[in-house]
C-alpha atoms as a PDB file:
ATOM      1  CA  UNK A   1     140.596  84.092  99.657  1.00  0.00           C
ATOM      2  CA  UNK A   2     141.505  80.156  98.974  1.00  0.00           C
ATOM      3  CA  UNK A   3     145.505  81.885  98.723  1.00  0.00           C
ATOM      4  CA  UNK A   4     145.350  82.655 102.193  1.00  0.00           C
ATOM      5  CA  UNK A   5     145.157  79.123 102.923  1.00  0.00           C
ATOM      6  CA  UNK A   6     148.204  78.418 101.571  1.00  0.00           C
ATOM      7  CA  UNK A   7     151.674  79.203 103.605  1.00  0.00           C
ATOM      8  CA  UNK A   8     154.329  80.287 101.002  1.00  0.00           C
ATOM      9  CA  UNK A   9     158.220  80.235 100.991  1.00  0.00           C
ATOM     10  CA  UNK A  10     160.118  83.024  99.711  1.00  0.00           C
ATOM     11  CA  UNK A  11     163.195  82.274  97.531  1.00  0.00           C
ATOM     12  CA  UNK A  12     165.893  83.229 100.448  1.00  0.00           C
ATOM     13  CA  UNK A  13     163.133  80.800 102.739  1.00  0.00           C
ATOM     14  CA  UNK A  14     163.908  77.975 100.617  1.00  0.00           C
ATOM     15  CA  UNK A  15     167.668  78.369  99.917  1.00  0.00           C
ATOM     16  CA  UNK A  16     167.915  78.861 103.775  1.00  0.00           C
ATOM     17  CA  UNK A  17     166.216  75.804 104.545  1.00  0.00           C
ATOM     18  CA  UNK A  18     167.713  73.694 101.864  1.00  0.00           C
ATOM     19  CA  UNK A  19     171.297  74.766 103.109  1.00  0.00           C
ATOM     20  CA  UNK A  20     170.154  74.263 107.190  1.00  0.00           C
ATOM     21  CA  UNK A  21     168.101  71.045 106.411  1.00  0.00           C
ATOM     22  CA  UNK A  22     165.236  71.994 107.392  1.00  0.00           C
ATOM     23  CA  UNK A  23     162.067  69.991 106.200  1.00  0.00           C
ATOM     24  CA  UNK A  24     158.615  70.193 107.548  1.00  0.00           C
ATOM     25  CA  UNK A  25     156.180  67.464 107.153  1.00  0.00           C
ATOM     26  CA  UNK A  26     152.708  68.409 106.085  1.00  0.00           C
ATOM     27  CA  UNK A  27     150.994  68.325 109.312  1.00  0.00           C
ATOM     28  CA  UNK A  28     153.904  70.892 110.564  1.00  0.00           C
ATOM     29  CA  UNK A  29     153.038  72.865 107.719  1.00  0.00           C
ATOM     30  CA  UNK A  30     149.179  72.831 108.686  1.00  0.00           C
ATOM     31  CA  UNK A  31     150.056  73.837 112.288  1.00  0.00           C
ATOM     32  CA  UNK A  32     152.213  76.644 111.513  1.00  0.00           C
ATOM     33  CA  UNK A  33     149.348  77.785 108.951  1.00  0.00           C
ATOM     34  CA  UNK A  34     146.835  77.502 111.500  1.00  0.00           C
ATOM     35  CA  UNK A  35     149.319  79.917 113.779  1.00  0.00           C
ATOM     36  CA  UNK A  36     149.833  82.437 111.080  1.00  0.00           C
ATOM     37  CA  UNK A  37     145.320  82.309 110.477  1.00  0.00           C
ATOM     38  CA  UNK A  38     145.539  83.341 114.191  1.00  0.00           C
ATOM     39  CA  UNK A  39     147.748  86.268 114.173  1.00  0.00           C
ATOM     40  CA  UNK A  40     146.296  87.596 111.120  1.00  0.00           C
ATOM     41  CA  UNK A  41     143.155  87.758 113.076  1.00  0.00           C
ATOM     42  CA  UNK A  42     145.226  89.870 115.596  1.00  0.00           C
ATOM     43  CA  UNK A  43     146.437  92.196 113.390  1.00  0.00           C
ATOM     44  CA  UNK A  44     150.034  90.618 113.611  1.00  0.00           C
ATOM     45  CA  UNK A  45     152.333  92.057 110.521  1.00  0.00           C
ATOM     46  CA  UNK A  46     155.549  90.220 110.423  1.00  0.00           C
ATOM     47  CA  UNK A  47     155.773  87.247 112.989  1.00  0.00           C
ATOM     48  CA  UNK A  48     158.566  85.354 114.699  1.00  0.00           C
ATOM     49  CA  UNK A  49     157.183  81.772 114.976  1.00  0.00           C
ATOM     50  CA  UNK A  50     159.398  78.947 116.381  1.00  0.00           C
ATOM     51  CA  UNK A  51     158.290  75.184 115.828  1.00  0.00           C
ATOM     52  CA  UNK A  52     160.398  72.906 117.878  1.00  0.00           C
ATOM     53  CA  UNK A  53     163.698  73.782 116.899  1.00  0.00           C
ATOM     54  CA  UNK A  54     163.311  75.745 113.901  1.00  0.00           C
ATOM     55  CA  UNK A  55     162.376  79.805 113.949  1.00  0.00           C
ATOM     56  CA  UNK A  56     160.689  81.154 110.600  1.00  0.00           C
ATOM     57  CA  UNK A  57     160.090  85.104 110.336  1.00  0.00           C
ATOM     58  CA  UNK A  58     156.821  84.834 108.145  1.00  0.00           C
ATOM     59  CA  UNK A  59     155.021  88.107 106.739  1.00  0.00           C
ATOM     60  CA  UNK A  60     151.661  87.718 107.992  1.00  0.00           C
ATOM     61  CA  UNK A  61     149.140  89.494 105.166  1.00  0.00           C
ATOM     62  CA  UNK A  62     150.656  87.857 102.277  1.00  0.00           C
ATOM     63  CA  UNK A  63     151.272  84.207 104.412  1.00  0.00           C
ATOM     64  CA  UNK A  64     155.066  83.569 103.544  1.00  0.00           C
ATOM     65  CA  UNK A  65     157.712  82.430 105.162  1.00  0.00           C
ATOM     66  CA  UNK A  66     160.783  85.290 104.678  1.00  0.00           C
ATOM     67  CA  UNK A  67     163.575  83.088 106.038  1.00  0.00           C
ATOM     68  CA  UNK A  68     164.341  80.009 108.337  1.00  0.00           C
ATOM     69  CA  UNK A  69     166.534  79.114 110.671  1.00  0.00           C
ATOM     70  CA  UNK A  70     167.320  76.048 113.056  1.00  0.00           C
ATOM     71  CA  UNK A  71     168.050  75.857 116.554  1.00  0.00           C
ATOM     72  CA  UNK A  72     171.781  76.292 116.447  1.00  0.00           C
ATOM     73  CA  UNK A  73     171.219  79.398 114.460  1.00  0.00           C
ATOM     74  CA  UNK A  74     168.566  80.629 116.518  1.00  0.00           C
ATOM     75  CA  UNK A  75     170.713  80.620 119.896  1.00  0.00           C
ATOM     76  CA  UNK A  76     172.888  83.891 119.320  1.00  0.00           C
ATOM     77  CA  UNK A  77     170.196  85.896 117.009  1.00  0.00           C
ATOM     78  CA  UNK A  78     168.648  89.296 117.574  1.00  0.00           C
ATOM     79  CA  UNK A  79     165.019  89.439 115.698  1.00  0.00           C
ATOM     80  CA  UNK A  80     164.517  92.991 114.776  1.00  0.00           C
ATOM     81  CA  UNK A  81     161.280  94.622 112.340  1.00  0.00           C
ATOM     82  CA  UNK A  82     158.553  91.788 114.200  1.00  0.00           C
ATOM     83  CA  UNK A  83     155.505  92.640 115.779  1.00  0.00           C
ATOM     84  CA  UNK A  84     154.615  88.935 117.096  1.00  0.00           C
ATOM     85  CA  UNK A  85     155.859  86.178 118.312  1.00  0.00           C
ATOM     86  CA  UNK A  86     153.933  83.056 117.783  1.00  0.00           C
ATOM     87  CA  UNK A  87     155.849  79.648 119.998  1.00  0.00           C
ATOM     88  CA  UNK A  88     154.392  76.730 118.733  1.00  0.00           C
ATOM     89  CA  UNK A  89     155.330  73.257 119.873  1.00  0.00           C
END
């Protein structure tokens, strides 16, 4: 249960972010978390959530972020296999 708490970064995530620069601060980190609680509550599978400029496809049940992308990415992409959309700010 405590693992749930905890928002994870897949390998691609992380090489995606490194390469984009894309950091989150902790407090980020908490909000998005607190996002992701709430559409695991709805049922939500595999959601779309964009923080300011930055749009992370996270896999809801096991809480980790599949890849990462910032704004100038996100303007010409298609996001296919998502069941929510979570638009944080």
């Amino acid at each position: 249960m405590l693992d749930a708490q905890v928002l994870k970064f897949s390998h691609h995530a992380e090489v995606r972010m490194q390469q984009r620069g894309i950091k989150l601060q902790p407090e980020s980190l908490t909000k998005i978390m607190n996002a992701v609680e709430e559409a695991a509550s709805k049922g939500a599978q595999d959601s779309l959530v964009v923080f300011r400029d930055i749009a992370m496809i996270v896999n809801v049940p096991s809480r980790t972020v599949v890849t990462a992308m910032d704004g100038g990415q996100m303007k010409s992409n298609i996001f296919t296999q998502i069941d929510s959309a979570i638009i944080l700010s």
